[in-house]
N, C-alpha and C. Protein backbone atom coordinates (compact mmCIF):
# COMPACT_ATOMS: atom_id res chain seq x y z
N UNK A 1 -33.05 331.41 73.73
CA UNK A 1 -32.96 332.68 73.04
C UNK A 1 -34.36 333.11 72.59
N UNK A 2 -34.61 334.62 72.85
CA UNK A 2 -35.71 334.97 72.68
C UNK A 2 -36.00 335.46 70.99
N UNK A 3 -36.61 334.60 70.11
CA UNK A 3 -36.85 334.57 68.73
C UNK A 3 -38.10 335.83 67.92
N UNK A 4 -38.47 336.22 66.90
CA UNK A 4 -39.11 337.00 66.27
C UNK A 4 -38.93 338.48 67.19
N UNK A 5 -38.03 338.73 67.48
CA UNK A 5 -37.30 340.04 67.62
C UNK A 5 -36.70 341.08 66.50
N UNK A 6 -37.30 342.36 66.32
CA UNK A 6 -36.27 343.36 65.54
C UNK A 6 -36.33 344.37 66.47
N UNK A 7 -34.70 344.35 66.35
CA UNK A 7 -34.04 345.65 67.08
C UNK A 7 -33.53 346.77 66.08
N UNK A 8 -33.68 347.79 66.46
CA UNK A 8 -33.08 349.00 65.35
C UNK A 8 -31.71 349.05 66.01
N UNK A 9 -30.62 349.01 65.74
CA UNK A 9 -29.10 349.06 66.07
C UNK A 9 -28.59 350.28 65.60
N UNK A 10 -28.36 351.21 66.51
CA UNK A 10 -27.59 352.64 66.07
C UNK A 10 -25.97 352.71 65.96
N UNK A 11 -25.61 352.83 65.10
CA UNK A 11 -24.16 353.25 64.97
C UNK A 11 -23.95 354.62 64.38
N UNK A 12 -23.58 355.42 65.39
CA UNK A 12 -22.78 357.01 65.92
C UNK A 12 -21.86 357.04 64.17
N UNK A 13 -21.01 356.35 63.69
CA UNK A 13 -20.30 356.47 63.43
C UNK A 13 -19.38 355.56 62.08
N UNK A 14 -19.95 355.66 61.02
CA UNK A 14 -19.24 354.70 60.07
C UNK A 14 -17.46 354.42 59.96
N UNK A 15 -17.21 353.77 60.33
CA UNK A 15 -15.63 353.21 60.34
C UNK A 15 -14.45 353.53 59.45
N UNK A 16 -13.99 354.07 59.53
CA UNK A 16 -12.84 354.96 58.08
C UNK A 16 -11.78 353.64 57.93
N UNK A 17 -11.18 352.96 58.93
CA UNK A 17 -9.83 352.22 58.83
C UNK A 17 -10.00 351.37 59.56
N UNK A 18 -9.28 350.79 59.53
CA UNK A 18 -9.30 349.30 60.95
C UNK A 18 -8.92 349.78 62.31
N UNK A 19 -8.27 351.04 62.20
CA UNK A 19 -7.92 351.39 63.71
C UNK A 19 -9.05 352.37 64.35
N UNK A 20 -9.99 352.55 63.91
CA UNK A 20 -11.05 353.28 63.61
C UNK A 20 -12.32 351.99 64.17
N UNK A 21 -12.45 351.09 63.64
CA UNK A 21 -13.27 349.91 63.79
C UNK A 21 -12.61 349.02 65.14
N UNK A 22 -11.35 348.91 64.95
CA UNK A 22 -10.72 348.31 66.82
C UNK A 22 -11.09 348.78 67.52
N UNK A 23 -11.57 350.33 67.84
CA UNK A 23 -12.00 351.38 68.82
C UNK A 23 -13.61 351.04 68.93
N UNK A 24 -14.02 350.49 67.67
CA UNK A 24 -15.94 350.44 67.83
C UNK A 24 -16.21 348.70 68.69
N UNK A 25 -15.23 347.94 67.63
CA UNK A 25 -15.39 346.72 67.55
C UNK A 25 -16.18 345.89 69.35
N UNK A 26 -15.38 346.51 70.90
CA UNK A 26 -16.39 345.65 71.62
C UNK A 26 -17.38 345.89 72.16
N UNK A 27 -18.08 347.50 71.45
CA UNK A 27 -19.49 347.66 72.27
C UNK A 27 -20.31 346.55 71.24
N UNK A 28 -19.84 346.21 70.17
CA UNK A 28 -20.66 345.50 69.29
C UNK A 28 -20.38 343.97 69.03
N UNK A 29 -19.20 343.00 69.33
CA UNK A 29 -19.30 341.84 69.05
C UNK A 29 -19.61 341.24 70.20
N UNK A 30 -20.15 341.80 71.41
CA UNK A 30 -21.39 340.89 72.06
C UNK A 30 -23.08 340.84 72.21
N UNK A 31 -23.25 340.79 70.76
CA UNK A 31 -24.68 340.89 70.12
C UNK A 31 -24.32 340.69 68.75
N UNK A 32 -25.35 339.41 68.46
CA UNK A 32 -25.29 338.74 66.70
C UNK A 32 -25.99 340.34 65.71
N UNK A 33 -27.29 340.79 66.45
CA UNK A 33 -28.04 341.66 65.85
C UNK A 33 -26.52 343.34 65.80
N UNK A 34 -25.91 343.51 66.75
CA UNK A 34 -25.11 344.57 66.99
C UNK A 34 -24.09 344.50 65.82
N UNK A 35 -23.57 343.20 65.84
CA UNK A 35 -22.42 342.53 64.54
C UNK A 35 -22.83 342.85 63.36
N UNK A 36 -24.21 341.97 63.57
CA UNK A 36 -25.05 342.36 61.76
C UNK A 36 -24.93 343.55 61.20
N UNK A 37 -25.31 344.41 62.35
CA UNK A 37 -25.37 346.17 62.02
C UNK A 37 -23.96 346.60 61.69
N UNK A 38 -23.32 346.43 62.74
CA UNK A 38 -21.86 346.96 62.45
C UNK A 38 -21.24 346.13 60.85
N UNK A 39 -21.42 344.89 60.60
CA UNK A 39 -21.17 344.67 59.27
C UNK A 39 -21.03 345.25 58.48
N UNK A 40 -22.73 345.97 58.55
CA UNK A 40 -23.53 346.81 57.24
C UNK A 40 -22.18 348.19 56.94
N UNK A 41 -22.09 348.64 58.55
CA UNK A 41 -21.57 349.92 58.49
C UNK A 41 -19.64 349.13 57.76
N UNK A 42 -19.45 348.51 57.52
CA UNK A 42 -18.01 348.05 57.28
C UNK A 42 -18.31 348.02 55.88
N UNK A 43 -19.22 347.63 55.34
CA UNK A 43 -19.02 347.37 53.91
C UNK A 43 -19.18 348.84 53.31
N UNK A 44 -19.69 349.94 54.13
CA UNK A 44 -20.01 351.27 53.83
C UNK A 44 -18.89 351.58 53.00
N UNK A 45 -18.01 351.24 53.11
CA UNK A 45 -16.21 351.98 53.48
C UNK A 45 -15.93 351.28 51.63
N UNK A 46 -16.74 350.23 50.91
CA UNK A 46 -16.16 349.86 50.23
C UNK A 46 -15.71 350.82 48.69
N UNK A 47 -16.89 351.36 48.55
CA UNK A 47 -16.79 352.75 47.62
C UNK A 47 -15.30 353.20 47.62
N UNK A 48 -14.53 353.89 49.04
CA UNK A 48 -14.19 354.79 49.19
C UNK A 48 -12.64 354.07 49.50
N UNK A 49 -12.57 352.50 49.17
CA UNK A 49 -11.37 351.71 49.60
C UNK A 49 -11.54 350.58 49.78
N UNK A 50 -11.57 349.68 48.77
CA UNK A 50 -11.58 348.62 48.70
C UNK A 50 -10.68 347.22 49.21
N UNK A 51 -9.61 348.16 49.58
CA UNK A 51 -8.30 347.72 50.02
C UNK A 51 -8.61 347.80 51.24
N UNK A 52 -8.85 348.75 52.05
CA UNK A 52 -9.11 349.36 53.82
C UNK A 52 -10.35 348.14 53.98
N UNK A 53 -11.63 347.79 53.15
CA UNK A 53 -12.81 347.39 53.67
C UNK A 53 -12.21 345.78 53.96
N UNK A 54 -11.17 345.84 52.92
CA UNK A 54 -11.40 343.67 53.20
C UNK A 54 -10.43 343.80 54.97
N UNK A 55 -9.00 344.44 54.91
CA UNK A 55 -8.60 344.68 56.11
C UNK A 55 -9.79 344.59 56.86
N UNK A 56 -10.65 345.59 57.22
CA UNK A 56 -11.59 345.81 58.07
C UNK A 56 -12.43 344.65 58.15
N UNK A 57 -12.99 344.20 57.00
CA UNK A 57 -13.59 342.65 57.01
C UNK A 57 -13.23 341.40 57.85
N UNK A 58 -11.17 341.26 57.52
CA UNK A 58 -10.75 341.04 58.12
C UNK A 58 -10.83 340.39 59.55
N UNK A 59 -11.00 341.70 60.35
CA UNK A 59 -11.39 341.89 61.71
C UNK A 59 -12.48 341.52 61.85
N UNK A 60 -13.80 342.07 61.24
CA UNK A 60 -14.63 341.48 62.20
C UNK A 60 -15.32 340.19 61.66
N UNK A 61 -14.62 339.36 60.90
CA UNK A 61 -14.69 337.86 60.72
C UNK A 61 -14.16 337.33 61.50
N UNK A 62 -13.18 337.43 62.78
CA UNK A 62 -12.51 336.94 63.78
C UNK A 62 -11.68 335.77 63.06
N UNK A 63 -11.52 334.86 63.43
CA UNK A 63 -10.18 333.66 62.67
C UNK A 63 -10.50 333.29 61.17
N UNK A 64 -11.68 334.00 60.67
CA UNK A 64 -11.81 333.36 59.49
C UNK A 64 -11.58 334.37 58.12
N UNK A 65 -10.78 334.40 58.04
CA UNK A 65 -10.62 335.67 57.12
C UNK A 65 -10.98 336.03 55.47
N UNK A 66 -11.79 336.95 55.12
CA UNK A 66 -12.06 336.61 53.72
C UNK A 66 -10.97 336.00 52.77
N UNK A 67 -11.98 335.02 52.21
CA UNK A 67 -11.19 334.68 50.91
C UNK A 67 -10.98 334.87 49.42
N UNK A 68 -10.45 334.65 48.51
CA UNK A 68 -10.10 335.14 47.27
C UNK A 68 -11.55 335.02 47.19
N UNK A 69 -12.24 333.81 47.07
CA UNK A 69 -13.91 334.06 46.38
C UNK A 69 -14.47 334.72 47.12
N UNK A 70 -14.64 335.47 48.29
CA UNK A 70 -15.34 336.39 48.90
C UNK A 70 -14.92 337.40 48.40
N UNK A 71 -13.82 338.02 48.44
CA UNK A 71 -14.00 339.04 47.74
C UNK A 71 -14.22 339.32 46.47
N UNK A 72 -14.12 338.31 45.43
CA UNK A 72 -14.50 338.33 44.52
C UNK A 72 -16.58 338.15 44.26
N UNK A 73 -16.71 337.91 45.31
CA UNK A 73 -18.21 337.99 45.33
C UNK A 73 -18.58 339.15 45.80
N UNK A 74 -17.78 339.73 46.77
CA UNK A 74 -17.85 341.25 47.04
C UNK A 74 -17.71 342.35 46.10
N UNK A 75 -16.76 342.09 44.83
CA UNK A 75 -16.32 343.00 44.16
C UNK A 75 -17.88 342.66 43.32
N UNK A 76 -18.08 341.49 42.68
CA UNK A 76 -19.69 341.59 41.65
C UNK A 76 -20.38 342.21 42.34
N UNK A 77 -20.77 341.77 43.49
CA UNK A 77 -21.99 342.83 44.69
C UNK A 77 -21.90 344.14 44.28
N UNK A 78 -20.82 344.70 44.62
CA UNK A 78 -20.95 346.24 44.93
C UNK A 78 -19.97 347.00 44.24
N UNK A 79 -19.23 346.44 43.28
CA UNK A 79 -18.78 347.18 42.00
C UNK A 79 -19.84 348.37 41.51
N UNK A 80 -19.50 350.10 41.85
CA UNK A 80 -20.37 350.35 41.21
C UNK A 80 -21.82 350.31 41.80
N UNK A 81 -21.85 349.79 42.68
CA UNK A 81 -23.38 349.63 43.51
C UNK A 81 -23.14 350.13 45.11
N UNK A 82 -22.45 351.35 45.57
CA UNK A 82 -22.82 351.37 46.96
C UNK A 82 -23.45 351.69 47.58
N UNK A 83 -24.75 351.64 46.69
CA UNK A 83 -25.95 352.35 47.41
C UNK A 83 -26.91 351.10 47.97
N UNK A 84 -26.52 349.47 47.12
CA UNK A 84 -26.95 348.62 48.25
C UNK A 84 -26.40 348.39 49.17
N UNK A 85 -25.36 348.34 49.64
CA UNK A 85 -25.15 348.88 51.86
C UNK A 85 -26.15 349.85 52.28
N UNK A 86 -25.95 350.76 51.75
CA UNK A 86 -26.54 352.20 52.51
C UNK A 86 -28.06 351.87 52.59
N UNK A 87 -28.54 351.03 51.22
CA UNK A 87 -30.16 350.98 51.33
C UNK A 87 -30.16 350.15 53.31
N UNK A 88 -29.21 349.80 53.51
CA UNK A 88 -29.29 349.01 54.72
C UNK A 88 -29.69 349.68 56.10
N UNK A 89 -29.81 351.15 55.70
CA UNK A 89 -29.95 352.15 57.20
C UNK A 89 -31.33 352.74 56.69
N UNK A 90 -31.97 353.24 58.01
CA UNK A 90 -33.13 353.95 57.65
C UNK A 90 -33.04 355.58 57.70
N UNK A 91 -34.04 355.55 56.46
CA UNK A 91 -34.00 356.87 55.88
C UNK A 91 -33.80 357.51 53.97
N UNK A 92 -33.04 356.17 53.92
CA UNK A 92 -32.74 356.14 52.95
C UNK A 92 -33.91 355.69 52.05
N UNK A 93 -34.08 355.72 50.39
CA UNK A 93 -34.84 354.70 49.70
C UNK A 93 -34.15 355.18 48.07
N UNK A 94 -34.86 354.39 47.39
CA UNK A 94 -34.70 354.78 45.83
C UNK A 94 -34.65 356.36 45.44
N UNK A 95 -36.02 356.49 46.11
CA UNK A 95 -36.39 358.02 45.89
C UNK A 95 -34.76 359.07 46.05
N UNK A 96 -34.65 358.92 47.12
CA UNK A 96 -33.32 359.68 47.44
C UNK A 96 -32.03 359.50 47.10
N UNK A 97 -31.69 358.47 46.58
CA UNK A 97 -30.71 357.64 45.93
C UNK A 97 -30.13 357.04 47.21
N UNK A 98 -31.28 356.39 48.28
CA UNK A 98 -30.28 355.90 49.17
C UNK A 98 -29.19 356.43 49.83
N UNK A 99 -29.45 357.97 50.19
CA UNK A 99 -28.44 359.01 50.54
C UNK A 99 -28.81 358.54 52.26
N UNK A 100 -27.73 358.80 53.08
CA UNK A 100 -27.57 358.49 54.08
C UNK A 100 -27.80 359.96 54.68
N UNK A 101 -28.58 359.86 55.75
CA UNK A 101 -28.84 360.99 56.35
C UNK A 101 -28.42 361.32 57.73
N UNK A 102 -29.34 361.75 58.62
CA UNK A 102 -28.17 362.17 60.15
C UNK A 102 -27.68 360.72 61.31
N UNK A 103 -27.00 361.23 61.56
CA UNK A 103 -26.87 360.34 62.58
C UNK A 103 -27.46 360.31 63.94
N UNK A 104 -27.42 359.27 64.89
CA UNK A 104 -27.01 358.04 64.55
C UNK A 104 -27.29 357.43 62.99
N UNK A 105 -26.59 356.64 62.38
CA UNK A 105 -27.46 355.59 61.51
C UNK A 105 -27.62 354.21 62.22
N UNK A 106 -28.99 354.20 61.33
CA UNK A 106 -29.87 352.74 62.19
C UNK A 106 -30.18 351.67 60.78
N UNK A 107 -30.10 350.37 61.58
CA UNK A 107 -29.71 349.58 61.39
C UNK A 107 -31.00 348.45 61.48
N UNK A 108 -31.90 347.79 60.76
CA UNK A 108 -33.07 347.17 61.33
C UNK A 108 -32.71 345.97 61.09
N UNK A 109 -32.64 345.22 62.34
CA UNK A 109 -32.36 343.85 62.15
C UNK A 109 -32.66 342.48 62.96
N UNK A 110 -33.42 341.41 62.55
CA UNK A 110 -34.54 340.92 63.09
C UNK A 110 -34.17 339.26 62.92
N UNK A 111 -34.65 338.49 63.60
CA UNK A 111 -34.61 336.98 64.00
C UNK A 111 -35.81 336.38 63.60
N UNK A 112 -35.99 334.94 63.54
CA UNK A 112 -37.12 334.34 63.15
C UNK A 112 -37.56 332.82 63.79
N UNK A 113 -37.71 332.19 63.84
CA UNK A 113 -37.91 330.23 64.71
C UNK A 113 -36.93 330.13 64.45
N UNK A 114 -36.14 330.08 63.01
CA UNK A 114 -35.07 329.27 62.47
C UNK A 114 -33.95 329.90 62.10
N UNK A 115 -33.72 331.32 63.15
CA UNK A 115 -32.35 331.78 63.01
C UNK A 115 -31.29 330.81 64.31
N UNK A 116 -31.35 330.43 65.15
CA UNK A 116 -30.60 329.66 65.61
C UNK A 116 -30.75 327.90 65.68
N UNK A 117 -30.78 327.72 64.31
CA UNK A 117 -30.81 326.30 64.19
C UNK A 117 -29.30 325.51 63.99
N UNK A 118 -27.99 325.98 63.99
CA UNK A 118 -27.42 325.39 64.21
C UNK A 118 -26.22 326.62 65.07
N UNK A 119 -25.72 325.46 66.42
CA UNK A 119 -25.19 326.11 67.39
C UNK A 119 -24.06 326.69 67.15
N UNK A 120 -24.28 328.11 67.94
CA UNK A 120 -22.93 328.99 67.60
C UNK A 120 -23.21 329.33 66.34
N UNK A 121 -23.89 329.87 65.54
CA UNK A 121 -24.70 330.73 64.04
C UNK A 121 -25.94 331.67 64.76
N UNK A 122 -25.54 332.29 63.79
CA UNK A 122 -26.97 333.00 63.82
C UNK A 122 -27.54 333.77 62.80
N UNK A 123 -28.65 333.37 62.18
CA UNK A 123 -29.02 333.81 61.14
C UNK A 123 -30.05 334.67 60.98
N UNK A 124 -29.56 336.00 60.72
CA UNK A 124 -30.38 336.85 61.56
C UNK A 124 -31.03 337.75 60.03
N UNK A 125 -31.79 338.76 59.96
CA UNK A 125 -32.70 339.55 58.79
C UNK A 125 -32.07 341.10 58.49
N UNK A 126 -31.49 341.52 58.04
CA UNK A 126 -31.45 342.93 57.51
C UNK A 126 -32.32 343.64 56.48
N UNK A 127 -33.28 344.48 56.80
CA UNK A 127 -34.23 345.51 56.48
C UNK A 127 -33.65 346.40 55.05
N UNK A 128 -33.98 346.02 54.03
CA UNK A 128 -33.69 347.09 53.12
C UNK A 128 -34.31 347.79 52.22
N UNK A 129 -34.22 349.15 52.19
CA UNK A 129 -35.50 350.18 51.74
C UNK A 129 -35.39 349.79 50.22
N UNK A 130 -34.69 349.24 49.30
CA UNK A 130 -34.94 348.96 48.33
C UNK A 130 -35.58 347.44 48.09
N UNK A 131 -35.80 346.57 49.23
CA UNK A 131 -35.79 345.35 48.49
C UNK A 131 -37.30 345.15 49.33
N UNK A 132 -37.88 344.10 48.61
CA UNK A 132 -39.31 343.69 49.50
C UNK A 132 -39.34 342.79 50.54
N UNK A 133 -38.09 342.41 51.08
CA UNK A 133 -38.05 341.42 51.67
C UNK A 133 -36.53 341.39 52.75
N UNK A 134 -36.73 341.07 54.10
CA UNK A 134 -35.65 341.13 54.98
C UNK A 134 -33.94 340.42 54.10
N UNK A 135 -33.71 340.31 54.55
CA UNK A 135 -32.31 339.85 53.47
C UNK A 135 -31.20 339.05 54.95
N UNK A 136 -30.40 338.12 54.64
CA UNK A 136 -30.16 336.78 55.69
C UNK A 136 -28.75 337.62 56.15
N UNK A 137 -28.06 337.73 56.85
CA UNK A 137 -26.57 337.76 57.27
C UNK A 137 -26.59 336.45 58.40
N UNK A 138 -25.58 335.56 58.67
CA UNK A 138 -25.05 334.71 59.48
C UNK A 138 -23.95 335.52 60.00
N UNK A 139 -24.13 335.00 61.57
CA UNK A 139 -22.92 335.55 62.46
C UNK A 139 -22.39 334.15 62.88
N UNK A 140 -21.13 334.44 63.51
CA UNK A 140 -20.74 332.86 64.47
C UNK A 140 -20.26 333.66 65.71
N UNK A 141 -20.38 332.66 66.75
CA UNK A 141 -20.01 332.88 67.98
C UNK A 141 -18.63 332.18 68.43
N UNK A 142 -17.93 332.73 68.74
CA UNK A 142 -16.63 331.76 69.15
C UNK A 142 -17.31 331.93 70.97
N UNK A 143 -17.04 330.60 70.98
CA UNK A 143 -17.95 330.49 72.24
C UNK A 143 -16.54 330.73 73.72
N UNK A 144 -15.25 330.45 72.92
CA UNK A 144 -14.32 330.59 74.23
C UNK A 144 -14.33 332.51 74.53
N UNK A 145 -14.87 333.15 73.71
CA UNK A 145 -14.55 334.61 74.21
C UNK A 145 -16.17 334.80 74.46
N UNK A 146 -17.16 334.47 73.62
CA UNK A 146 -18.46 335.33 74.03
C UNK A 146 -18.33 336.23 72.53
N UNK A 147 -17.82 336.39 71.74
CA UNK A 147 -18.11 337.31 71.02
C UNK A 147 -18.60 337.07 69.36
N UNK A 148 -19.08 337.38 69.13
CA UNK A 148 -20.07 337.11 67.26
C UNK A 148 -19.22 337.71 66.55
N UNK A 149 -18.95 337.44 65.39
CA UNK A 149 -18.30 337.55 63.98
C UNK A 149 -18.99 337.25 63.01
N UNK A 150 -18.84 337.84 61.75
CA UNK A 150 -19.47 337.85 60.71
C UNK A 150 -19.19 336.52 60.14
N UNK A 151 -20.04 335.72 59.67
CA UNK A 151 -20.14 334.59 58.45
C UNK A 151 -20.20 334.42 57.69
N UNK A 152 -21.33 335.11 56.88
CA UNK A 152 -21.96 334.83 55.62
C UNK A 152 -22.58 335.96 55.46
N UNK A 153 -22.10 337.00 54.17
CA UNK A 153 -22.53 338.14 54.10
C UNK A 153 -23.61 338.15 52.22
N UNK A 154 -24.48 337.26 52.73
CA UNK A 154 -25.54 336.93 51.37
C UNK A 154 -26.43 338.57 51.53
N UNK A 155 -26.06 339.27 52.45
CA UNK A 155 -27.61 340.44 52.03
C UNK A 155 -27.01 341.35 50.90
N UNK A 156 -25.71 341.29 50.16
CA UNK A 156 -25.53 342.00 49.57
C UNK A 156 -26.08 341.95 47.48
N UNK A 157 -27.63 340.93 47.68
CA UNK A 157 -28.09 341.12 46.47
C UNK A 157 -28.68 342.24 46.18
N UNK A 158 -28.61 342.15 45.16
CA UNK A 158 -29.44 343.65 44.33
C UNK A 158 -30.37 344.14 44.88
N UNK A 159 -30.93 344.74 44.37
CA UNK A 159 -32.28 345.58 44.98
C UNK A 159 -32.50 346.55 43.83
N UNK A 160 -33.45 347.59 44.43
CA UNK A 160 -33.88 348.33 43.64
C UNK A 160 -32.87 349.25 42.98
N UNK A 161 -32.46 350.47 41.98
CA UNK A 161 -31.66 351.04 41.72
C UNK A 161 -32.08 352.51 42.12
N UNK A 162 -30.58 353.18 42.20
CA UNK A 162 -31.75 354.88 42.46
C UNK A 162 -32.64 354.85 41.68
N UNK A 163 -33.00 356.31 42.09
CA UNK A 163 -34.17 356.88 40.79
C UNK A 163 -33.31 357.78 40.00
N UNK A 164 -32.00 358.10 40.44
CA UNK A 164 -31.41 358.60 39.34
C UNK A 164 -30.62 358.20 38.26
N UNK A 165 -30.54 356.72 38.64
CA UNK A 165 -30.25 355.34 37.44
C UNK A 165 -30.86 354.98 36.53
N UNK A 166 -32.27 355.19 37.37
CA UNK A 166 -33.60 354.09 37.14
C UNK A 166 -33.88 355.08 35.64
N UNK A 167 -33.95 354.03 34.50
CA UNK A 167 -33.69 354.93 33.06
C UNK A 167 -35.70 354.77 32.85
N UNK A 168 -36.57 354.30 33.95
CA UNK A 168 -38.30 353.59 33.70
C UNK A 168 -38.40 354.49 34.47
N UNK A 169 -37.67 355.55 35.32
CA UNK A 169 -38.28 356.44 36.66
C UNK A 169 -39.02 357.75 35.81
């Protein structure tokens, strides 16, 4: 596998429902970097339905399905905070409150020596205009289909706040 790669990943289209995301789901779970992106765009949905996003989560975790402490680590994340997803596309930043702008939305997301150190993972970088630093998502591969699923969704720490929060702006 070819390592220190970032690809910008475009997604047309943020996901409303799960039958909505079944229709996106196989231009994207054959690519860890495509998954990562499409992730980002799944947790978009959480604002607006918290109930619809874990369904949707659901899915593209493939056999492993969130659990009570995931979502409960999901709900501290982004209770109130959905502007760290969105910091996840470009275009966005503090300045703007992380407002999402035209489409496509893009997606920057990048590899390193030690994103495939253990087989079938992949631990790949998500780009965020609020934070100084790439941020980790893990995918897994179920190796009998070929296709990546989400693992470990750690990029959802804090970051910067708007500037229309920010009470020091």
């Amino acid at each position: 596998m070819t390592m220190n790669q970032t690809k910008l990943i475009q997604i047309n289209h943020l996901p409303e429902n799960v039958e909505e995301l079944k229709a996106m789901l196989g231009e994207y779970t054959s690519s860890p970097f495509k998954m990562a992106a499409l992730s980002v765009a799944v947790f978009c949905h959480w604002e607006k339905n918290a109930t619809e996003t874990i369904e949707m989560l659901n899915l593209i975790k493939g056999p492993n399905p969130i659990s009570p402490m995931d979502q409960q680590f999901i709900r501290d994340r982004l209770g109130g905070k959905g502007y760290v997803v969105r910091s996840y596309f470009k275009g966005t930043s503090p300045e703007n409150d992380y407002t999402l702008t035209a489409t496509p939305y893009v997606v920057e997301v990048s590899d390193n020596p030690y994103s495939y150190q253990n087989e079938n993972y992949a631990t790949l970088y998500l780009t965020s205009s609020g934070a100084d630093s790439p941020r980790p998502i893990t995918l897994r591969l179920k190796p009998s289909t070929g296709e990546w699923f989400l693992w470990e969704h750690t990029f959802l720490a804090d970051i910067r706040v708007p500037k229309s929060m920010d009470g020091w702006a």
